[in-house]
N, C-alpha and C. Protein backbone atom coordinates (compact mmCIF):
# COMPACT_ATOMS: atom_id res chain seq x y z
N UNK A 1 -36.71 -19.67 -59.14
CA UNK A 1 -35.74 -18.62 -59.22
C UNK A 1 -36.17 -17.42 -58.38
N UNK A 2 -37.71 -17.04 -58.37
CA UNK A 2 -37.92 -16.20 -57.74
C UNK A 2 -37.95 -16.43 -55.75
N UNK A 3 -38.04 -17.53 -55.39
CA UNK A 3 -38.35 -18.01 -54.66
C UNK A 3 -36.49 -17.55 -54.06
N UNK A 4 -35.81 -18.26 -54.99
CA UNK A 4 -34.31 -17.99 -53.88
C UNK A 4 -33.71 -16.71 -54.00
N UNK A 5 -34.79 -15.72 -54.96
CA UNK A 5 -34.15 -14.41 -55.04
C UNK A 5 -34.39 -13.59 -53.78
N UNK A 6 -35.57 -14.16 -53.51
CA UNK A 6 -36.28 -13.33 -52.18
C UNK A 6 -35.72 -13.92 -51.10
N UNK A 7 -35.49 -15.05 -50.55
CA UNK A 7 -34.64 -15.13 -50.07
C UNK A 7 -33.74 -14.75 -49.47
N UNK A 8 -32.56 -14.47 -50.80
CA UNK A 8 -31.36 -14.27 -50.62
C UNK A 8 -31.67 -12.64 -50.11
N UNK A 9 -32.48 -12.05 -50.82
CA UNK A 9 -32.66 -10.39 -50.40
C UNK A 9 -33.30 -10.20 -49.00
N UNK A 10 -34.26 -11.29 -48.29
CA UNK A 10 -34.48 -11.54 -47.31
C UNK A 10 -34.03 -11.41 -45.91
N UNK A 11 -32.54 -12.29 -46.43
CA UNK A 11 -32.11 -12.99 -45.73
C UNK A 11 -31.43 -11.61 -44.18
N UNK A 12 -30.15 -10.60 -44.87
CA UNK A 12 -29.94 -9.92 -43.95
C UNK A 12 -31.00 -9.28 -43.33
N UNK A 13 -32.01 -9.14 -43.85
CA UNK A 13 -33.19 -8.81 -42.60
C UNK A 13 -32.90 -9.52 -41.57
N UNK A 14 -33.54 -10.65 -41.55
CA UNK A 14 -33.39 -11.86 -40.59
C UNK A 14 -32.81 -11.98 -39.83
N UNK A 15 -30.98 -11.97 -39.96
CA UNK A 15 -29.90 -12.05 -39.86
C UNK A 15 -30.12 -10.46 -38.82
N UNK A 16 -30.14 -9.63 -39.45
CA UNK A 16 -30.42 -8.04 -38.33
C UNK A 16 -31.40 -8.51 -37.48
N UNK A 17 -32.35 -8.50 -37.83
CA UNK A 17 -33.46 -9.03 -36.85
C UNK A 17 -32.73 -9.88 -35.12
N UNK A 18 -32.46 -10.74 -35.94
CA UNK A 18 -32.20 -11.93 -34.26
C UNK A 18 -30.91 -10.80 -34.00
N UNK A 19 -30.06 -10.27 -34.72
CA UNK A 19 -29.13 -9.68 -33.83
C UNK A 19 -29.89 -8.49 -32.55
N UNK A 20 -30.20 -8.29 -33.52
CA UNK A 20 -31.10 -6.99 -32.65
C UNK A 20 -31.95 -7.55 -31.28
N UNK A 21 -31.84 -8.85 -31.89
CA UNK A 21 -33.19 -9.51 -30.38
C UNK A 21 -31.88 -10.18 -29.35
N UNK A 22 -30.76 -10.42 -29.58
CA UNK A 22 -29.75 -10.54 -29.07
C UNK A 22 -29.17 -9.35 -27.72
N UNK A 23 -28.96 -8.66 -28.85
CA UNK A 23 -28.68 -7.20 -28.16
C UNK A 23 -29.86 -6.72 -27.56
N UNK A 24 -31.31 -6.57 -27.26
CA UNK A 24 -31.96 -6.27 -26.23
C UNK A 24 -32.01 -6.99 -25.18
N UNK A 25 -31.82 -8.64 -25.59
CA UNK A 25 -31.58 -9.42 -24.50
C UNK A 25 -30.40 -9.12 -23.79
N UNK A 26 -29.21 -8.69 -24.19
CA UNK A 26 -28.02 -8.18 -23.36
C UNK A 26 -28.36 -7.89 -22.61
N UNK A 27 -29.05 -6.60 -22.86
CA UNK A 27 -28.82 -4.84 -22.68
C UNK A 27 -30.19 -5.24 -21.29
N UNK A 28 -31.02 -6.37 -21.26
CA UNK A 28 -32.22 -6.75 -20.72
C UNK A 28 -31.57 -7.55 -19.11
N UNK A 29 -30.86 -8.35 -19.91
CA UNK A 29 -29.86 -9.05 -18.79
C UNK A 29 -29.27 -8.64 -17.85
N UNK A 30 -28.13 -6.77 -18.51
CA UNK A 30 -27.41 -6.74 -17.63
C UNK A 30 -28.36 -5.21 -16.57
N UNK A 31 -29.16 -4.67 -17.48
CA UNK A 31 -30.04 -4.06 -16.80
C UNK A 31 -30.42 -4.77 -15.20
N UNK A 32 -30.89 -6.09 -15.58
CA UNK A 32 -31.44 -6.59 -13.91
C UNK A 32 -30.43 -7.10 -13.46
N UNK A 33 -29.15 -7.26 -13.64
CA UNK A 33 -27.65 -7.42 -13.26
C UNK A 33 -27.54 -6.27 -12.24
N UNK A 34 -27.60 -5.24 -12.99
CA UNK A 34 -27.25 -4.02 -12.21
C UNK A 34 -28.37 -3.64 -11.14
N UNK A 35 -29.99 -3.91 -11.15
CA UNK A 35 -30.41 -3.64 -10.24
C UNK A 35 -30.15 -4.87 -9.06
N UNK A 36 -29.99 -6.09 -9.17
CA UNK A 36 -29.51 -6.59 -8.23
C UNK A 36 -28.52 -6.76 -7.63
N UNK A 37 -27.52 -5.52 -8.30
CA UNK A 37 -26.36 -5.46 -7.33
C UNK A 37 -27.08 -4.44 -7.02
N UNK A 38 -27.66 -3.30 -7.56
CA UNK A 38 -28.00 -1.91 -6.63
C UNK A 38 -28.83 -2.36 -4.92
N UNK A 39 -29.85 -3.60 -4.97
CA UNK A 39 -30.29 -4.38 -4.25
C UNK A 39 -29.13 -5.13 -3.27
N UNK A 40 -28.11 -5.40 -3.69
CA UNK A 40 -27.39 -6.08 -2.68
C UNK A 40 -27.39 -7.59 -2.84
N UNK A 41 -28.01 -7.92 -3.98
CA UNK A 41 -28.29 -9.40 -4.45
C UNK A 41 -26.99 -10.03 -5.13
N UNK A 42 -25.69 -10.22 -5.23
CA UNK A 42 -24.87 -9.95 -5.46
C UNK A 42 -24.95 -11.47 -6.74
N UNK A 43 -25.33 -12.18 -5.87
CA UNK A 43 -25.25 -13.99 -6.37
C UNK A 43 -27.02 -13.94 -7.63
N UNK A 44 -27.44 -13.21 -7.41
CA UNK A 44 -28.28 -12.37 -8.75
C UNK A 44 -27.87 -12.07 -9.91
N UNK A 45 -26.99 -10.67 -9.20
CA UNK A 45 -26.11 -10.17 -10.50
C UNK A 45 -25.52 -10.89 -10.98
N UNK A 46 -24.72 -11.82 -10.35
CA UNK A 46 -23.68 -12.40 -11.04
C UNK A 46 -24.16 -13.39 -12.02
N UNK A 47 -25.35 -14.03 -11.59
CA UNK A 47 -26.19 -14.76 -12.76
C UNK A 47 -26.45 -13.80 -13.59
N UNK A 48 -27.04 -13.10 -13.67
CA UNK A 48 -27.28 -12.18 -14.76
C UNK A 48 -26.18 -11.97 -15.81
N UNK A 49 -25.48 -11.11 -15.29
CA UNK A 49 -24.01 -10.80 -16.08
C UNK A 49 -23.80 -12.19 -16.46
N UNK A 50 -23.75 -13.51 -16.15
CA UNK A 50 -22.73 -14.22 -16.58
C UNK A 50 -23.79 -14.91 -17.68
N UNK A 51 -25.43 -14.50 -17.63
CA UNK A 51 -26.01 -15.07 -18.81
C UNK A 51 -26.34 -14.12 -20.28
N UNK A 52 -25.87 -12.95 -19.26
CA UNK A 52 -25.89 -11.64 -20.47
C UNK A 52 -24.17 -11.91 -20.98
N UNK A 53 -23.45 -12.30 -20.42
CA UNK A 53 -21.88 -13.05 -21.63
C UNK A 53 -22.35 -14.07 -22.37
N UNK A 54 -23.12 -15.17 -22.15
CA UNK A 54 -23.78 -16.24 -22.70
C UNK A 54 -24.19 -15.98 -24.50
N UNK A 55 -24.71 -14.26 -24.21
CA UNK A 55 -25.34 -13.79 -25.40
C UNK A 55 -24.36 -13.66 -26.92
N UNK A 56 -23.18 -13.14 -26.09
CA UNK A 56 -21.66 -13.00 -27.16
C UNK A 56 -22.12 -11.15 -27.31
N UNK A 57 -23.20 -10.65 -26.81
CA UNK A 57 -23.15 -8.88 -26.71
C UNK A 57 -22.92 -8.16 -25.62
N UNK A 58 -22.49 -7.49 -26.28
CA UNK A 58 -21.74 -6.45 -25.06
C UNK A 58 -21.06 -6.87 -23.64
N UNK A 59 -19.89 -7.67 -23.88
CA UNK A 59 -19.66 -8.98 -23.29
C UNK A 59 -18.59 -7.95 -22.11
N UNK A 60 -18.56 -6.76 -22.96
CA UNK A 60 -17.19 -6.28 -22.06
C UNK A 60 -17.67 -5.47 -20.71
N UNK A 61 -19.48 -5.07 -20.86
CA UNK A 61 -20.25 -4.72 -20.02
C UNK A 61 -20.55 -5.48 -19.10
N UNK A 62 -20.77 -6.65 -19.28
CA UNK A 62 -21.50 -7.66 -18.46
C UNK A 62 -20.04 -8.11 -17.83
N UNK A 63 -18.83 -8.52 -18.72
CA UNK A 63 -17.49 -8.62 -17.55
C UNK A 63 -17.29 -7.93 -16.95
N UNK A 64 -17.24 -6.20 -16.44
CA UNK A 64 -16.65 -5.38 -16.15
C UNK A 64 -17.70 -5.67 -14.85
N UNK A 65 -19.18 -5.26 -15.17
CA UNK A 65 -20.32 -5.51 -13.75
C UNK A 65 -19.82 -6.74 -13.64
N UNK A 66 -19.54 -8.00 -13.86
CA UNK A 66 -19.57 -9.02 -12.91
C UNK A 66 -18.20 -8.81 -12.13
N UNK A 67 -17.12 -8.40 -12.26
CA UNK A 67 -15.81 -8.13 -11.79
C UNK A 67 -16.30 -7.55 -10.68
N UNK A 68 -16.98 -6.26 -10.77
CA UNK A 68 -17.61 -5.53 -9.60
C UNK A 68 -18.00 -6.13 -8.38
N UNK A 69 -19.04 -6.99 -9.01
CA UNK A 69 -20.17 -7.97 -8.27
C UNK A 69 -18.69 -8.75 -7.39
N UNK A 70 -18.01 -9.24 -8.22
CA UNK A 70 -17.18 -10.48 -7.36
C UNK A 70 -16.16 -9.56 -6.44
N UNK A 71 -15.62 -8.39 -6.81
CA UNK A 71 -14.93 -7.80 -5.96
C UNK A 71 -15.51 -7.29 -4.74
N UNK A 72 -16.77 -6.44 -4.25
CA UNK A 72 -17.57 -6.16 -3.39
C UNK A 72 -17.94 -7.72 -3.11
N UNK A 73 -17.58 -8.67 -3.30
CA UNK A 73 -18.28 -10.12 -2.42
C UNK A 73 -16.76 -10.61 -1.81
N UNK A 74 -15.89 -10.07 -2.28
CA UNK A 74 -14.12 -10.44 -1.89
C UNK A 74 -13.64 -11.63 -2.33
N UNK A 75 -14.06 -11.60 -3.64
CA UNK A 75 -13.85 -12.85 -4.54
C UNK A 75 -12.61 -12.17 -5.58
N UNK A 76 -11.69 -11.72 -4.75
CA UNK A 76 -10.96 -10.54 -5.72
C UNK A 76 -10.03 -10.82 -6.85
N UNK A 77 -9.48 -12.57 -6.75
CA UNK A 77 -8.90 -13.18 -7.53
C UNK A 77 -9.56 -13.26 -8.72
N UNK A 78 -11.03 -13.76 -8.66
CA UNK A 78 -11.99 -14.17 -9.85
C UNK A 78 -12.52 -12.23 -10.53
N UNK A 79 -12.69 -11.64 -9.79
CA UNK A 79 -12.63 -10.19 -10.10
C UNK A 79 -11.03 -9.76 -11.00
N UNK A 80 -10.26 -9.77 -10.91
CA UNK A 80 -8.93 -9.59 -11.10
C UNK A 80 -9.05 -10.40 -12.83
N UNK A 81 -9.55 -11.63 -12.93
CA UNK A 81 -9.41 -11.88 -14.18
C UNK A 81 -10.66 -11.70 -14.87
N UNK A 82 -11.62 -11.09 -14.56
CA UNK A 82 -12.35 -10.36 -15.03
C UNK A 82 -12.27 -9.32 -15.69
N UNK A 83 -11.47 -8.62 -14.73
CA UNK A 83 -11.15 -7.15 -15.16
C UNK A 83 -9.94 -7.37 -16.44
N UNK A 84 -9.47 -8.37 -16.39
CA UNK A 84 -8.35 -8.25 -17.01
C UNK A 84 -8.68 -8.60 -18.92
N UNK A 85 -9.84 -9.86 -18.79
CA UNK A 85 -10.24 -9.59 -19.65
C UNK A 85 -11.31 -8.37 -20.42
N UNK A 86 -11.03 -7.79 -19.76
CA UNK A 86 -12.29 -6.68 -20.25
C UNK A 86 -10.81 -5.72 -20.65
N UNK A 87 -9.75 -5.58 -19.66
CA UNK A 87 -8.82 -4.60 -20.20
C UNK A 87 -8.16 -5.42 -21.56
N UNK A 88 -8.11 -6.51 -21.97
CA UNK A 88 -7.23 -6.81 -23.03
C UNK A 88 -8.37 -6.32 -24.41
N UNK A 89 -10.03 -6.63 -24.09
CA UNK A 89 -10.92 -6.44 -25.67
C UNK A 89 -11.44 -4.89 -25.48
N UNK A 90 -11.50 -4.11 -24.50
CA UNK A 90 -12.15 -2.78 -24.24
C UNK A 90 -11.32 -2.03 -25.74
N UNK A 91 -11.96 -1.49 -25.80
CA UNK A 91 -11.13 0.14 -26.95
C UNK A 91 -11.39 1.27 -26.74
N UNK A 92 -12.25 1.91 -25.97
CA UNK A 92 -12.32 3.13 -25.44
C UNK A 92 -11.37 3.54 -24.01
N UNK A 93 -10.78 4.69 -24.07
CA UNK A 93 -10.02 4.96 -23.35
C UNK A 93 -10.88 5.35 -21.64
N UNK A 94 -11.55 5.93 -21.84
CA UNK A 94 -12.85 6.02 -20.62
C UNK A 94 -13.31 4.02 -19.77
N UNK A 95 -13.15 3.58 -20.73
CA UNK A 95 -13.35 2.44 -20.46
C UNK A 95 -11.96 1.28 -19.82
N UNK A 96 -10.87 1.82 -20.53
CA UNK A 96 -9.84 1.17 -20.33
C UNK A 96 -9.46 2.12 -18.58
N UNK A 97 -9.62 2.69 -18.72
CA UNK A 97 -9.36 3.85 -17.69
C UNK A 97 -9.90 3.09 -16.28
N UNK A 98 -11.47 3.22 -16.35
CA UNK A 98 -12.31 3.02 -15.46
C UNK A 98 -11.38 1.06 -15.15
N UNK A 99 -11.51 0.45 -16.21
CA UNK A 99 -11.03 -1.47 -15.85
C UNK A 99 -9.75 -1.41 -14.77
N UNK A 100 -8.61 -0.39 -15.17
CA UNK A 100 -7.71 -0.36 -14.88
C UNK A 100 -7.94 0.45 -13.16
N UNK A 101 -8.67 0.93 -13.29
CA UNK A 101 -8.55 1.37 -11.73
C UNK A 101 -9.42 0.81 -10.84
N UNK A 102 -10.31 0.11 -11.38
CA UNK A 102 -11.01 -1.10 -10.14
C UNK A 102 -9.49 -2.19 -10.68
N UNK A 103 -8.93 -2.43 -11.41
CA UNK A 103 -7.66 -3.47 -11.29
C UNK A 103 -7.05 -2.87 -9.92
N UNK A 104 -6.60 -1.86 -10.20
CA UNK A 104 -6.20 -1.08 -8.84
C UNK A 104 -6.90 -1.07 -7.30
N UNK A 105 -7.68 -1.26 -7.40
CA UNK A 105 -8.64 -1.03 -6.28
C UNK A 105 -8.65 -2.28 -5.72
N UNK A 106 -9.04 -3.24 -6.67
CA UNK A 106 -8.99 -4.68 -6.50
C UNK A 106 -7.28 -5.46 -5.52
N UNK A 107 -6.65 -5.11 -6.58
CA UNK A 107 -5.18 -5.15 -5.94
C UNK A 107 -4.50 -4.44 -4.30
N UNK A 108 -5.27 -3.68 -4.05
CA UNK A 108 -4.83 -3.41 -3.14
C UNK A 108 -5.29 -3.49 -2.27
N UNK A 109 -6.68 -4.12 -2.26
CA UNK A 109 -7.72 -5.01 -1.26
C UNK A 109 -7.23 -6.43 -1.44
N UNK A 110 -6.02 -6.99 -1.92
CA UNK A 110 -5.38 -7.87 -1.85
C UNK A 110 -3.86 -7.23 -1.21
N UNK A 111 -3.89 -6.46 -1.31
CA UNK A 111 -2.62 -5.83 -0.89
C UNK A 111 -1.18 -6.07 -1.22
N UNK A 112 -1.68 -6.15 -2.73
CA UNK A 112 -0.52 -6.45 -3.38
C UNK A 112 -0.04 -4.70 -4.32
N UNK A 113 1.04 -3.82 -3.51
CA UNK A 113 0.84 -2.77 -3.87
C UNK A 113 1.68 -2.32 -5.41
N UNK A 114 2.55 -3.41 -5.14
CA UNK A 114 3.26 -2.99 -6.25
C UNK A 114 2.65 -2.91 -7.77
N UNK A 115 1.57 -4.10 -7.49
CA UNK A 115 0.75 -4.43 -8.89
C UNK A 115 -0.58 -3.41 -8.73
N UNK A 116 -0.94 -2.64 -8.10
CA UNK A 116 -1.75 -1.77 -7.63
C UNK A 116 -0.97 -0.22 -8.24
N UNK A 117 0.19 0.02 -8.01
CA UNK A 117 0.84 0.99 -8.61
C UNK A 117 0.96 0.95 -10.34
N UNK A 118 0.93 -0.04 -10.59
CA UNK A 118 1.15 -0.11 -11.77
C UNK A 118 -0.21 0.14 -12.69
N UNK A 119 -1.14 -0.81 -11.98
CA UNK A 119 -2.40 -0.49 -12.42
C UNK A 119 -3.25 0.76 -12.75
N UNK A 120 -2.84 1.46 -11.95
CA UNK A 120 -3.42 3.44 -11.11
C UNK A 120 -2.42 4.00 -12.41
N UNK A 121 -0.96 3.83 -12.77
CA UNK A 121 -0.38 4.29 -13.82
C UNK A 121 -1.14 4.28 -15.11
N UNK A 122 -1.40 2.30 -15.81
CA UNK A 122 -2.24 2.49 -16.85
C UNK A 122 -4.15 3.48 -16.74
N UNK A 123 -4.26 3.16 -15.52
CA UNK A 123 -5.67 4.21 -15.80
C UNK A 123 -5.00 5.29 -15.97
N UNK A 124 -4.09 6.12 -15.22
CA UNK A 124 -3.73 7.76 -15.96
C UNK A 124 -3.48 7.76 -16.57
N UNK A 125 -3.07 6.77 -17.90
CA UNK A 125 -2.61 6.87 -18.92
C UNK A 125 -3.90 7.49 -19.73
N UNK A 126 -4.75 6.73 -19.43
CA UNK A 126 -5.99 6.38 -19.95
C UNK A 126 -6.80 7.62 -19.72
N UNK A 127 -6.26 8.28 -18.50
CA UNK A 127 -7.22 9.44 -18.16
C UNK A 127 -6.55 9.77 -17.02
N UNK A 128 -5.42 11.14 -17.41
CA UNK A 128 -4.89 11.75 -16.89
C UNK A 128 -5.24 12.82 -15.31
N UNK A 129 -6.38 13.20 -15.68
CA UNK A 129 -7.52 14.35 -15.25
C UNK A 129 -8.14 13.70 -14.21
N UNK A 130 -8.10 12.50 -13.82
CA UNK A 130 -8.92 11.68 -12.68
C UNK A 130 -8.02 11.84 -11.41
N UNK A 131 -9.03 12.80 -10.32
CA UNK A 131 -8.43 12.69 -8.90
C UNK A 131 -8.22 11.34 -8.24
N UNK A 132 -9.39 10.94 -8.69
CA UNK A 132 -9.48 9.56 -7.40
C UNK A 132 -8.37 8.68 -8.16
N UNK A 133 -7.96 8.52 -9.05
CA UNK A 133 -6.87 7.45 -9.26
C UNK A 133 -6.12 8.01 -9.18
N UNK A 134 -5.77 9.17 -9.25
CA UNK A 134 -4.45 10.14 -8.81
C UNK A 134 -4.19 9.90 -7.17
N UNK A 135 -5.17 10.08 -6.44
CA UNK A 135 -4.79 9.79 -4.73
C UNK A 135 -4.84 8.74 -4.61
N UNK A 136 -5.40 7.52 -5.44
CA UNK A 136 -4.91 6.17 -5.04
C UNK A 136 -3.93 5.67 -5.49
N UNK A 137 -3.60 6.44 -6.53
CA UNK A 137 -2.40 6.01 -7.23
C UNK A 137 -0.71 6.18 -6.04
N UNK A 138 -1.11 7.92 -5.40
CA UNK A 138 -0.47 7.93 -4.60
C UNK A 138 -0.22 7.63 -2.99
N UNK A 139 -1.75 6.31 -2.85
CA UNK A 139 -1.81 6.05 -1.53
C UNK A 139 -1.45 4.55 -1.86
N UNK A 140 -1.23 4.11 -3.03
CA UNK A 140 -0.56 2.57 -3.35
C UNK A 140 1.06 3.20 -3.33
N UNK A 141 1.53 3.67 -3.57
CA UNK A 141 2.61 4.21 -3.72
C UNK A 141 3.30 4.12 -2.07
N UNK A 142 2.37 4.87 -1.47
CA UNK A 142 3.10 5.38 -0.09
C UNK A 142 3.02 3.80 0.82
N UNK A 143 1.90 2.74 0.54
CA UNK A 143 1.92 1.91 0.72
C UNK A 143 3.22 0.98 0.53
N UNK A 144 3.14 0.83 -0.71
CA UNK A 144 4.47 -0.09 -1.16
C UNK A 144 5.46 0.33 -0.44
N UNK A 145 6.14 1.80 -0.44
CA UNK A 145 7.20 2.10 0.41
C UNK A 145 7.12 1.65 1.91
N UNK A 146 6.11 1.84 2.08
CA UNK A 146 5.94 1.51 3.98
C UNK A 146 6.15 -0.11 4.15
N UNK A 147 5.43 -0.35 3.13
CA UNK A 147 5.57 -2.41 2.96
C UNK A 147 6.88 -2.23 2.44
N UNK A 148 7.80 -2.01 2.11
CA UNK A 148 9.35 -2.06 1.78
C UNK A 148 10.26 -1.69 3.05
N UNK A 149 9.90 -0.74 3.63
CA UNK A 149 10.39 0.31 4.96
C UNK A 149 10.30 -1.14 6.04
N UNK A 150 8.76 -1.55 5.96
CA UNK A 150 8.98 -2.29 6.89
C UNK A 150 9.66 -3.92 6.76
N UNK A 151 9.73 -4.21 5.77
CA UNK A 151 10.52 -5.48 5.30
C UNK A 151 11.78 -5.20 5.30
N UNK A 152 12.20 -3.58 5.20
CA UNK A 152 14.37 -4.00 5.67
C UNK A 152 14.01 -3.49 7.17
N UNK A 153 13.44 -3.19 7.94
CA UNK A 153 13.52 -3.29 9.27
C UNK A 153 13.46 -4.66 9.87
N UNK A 154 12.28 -5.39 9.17
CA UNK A 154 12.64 -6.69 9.74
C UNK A 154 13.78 -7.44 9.60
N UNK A 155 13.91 -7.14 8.65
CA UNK A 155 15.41 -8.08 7.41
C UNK A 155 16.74 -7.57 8.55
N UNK A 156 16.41 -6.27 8.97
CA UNK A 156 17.66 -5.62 9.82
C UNK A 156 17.44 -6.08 11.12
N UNK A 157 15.94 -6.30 11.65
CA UNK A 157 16.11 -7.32 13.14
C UNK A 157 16.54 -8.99 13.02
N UNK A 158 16.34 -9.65 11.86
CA UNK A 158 16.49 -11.02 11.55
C UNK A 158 17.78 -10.81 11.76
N UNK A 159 18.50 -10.08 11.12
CA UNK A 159 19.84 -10.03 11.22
C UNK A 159 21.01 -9.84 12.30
N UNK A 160 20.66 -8.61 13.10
CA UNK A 160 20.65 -8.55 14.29
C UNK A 160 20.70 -9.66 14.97
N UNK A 161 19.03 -10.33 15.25
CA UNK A 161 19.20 -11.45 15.76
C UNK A 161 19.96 -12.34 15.21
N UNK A 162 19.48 -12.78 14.25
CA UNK A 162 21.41 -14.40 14.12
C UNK A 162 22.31 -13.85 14.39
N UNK A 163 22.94 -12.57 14.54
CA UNK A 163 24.11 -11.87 14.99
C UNK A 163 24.36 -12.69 16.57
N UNK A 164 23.59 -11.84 17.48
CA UNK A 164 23.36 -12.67 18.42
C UNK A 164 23.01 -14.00 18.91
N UNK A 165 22.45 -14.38 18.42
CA UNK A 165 22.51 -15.97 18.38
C UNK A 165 23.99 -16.46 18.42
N UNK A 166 24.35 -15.97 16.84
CA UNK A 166 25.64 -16.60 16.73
C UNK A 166 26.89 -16.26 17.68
N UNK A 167 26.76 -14.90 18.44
CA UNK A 167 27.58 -15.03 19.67
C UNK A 167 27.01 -15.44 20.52
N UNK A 168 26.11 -15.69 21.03
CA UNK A 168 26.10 -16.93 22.05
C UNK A 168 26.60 -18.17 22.03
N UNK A 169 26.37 -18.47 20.72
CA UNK A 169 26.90 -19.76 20.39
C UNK A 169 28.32 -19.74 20.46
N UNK A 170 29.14 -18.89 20.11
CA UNK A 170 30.34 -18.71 20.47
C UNK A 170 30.98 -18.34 21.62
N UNK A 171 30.11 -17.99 22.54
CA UNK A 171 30.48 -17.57 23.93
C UNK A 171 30.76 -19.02 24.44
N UNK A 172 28.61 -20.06 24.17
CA UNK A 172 29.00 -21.19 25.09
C UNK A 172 30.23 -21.89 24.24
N UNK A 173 30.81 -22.02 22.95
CA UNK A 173 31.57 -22.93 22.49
C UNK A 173 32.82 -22.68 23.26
N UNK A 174 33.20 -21.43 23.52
CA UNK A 174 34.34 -20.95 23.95
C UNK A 174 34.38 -21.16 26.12
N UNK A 175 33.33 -21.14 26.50
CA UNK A 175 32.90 -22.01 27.97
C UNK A 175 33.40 -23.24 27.96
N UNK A 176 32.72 -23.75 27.15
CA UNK A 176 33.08 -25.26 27.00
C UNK A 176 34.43 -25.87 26.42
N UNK A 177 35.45 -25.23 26.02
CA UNK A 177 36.32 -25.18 25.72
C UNK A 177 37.40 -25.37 26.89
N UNK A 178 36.89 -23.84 27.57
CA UNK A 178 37.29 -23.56 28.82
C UNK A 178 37.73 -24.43 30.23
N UNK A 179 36.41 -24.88 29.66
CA UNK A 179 35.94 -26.06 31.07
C UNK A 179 36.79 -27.50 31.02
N UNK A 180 36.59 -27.71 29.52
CA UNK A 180 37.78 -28.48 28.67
C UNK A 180 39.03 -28.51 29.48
């Protein structure tokens, strides 16, 4: 009896214990994560981070640096759902802020602006007071319009042209008619 009393009173020690040896291993992991991106080791970090997720701690740290890692390597697709999971479990607004504007950053080094605008929106949501997503917010913006500007100009030369086309085609039909 005494034997499973101690035990049982034991036990959350234990139980704290390995967590705690968990969480330094994270915190150990993404530490040399981050100096081997500060190094330029990119295919480093990314081991790191992806064995500091392995741990199940601080998982939203080690996604957010590996997103990094893969975006500075122009892996921006695999970055993109990185970030994305870190924006769906994050809960701090500083944090949601910061995911959402490398989403942004990311996106528009794909040059997809419209989803880049949207992105720069949820970080100000997140954090109103930020210049740099404020001027990128409004240099995705001026983007998209110029990528719009220039898609009905083309749309208006395509058009143009089959215009022409199609009177030629009616000129020679009407030649040949002629000649008829």
């Amino acid at each position: 009896m005494r034997k499973l009393l101690c035990i049982v009173l034991l036990l959350p020690f234990v139980v704290a214990a390995q967590d705690e040896t968990r969480i330094q291993q994270a915190e150990n992991l993404i530490f040399e994560g981050n100096e081997a991106f500060d190094a330029l080791n990119s295919v480093e970090a990314e081991k790191k981070y992806r064995r500091a997720l392995a741990t199940g701690i601080k998982t939203d740290i080690a996604r957010y640096n590996m997103g990094t890692t893969l975006q500075q390597d122009n892996y921006v697709d695999e970055a993109l759902r990185a970030y994305a999971d870190v924006a769906k479990t994050t809960k701090g607004r500083p944090n949601k802020h910061r995911t959402f504007h490398n989403i942004g950053n990311a996106l528009m080094q794909a040059k997809d602006y419209k989803g880049a605008v949207e992105a720069y929106k949820n970080a100000l949501r997140n954090n109103p007071t930020d210049d740099e997503t404020r001027y990128n917010y409004a240099l995705a913006r001026k983007m998209l319009e110029d990528e719009n500007q220039n898609q009905d100009n083309q749309d208006q030369q395509d058009n143009q042209e089959n215009q022409e086309n199609q009177d030629q085609q009616n000129d020679q039909n009407q030649d040949q008619r002629g000649d008829n």
